[in-house]
Protein backbone atom coordinates (compact mmCIF):
# COMPACT_ATOMS: atom_id res chain seq x y z
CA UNK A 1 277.17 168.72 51.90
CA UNK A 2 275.64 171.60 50.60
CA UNK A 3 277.81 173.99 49.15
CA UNK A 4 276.14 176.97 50.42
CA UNK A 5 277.02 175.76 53.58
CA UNK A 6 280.67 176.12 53.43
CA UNK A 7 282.58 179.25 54.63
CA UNK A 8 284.56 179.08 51.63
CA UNK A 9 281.89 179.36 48.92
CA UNK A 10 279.94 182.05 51.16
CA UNK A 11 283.05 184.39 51.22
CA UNK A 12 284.00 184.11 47.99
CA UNK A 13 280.58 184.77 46.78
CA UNK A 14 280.71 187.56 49.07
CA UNK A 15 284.01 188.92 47.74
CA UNK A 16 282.43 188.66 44.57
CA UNK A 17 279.32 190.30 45.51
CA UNK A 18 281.65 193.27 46.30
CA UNK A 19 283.83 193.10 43.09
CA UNK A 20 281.11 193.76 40.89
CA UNK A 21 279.84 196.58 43.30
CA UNK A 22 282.91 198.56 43.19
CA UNK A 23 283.49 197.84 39.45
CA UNK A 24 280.32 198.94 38.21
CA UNK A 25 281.73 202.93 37.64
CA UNK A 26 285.38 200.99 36.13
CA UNK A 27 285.28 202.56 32.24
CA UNK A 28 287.88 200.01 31.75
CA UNK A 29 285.77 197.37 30.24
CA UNK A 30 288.34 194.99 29.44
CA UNK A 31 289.13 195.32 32.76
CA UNK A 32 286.15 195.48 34.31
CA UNK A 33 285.07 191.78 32.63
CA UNK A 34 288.36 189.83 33.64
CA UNK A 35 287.54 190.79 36.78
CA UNK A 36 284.31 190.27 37.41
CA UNK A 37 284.57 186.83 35.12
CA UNK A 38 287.54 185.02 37.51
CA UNK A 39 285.70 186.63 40.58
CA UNK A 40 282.51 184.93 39.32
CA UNK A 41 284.05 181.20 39.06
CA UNK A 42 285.48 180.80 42.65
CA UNK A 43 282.17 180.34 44.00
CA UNK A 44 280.61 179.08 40.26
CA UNK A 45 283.17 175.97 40.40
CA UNK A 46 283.20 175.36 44.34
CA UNK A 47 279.22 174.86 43.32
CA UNK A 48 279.65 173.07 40.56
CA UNK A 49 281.97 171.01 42.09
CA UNK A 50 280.53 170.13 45.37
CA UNK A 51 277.09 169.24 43.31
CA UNK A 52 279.51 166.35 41.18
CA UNK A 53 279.12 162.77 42.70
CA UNK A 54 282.45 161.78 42.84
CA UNK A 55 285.88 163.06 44.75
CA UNK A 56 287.93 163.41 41.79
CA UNK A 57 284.93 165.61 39.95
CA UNK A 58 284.85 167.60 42.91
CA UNK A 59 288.42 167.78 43.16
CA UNK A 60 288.85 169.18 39.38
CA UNK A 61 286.32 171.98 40.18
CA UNK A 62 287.66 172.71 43.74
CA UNK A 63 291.03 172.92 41.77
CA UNK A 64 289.91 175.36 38.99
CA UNK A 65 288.24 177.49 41.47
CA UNK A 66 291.69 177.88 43.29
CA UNK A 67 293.37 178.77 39.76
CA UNK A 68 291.07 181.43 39.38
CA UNK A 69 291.95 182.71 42.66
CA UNK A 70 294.76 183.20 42.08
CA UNK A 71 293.88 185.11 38.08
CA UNK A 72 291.83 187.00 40.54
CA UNK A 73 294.76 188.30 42.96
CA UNK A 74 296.67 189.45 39.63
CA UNK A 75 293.79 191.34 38.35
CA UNK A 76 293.24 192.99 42.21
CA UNK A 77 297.26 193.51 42.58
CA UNK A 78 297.52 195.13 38.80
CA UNK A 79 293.86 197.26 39.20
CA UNK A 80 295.74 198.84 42.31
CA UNK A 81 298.87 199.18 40.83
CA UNK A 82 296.88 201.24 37.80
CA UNK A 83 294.60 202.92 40.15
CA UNK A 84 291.13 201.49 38.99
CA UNK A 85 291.12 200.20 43.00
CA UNK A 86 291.12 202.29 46.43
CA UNK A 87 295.00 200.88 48.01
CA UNK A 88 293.38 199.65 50.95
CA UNK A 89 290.71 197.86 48.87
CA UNK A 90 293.41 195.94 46.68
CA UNK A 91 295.28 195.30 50.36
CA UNK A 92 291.77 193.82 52.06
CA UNK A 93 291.05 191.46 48.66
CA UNK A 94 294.44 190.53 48.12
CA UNK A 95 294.37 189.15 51.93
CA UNK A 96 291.05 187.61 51.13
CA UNK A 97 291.79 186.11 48.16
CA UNK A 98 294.92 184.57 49.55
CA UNK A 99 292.95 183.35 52.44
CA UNK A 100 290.34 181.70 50.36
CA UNK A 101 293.32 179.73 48.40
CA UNK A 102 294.56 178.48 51.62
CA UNK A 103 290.44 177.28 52.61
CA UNK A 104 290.36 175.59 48.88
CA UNK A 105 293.64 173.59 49.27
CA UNK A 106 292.60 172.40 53.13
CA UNK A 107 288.84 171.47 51.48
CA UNK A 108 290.97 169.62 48.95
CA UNK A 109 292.80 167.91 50.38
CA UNK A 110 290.43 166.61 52.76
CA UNK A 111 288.04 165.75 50.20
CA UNK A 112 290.83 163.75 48.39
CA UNK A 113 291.87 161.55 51.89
């Protein structure tokens, strides 16, 4: 299957898309690179992963792309907390983020039946 294909990797690259859009005026840079780094690997490693030949190779990546969902929801949660995102923006990703978590674990599990 090709990983541009699923819903999962096309959001997340979306969300992504978006991160570094609204970050590029962040003066934060520390900041400004966690973010945009852990956004960045959801959709690297569901790529990288669907691309491997077997189910536990895709599995590992599938896996680390959830992880750094979740390093993503912290950084989103804490940037609104600070200020460095709009409320409602931080509200919209955190929903999104926690939605693609719950689309990683279903594509995981079903490619590990």
């Amino acid at each position: 299957m090709d990983f541009e294909k699923l819903a999962v990797w096309q959001r997340s690259k979306d969300l992504t898309v978006a991160i570094y859009r609204q970050q590029r005026v962040c003066r934060d840079l520390g900041f400004k690179d966690q973010i945009t780094r852990a956004a960045l690997s959801i959709p690297s490693n569901i790529a990288e992963g669907m691309e491997r030949r077997t189910a536990k190779e895709k599995v590992r990546y599938l896996c680390i792309a959830k992880a750094s969902c979740g390093e993503l929801r912290t950084q989103i949660i804490i940037g609104g907390e600070v200020g460095y995102l709009p409320k409602p923006l931080s509200n919209e990703w955190i929903t999104e983020t926690r939605e693609l978590s719950r689309m990683l674990s279903g594509l995981i599990n079903k490619i590990s039946d």
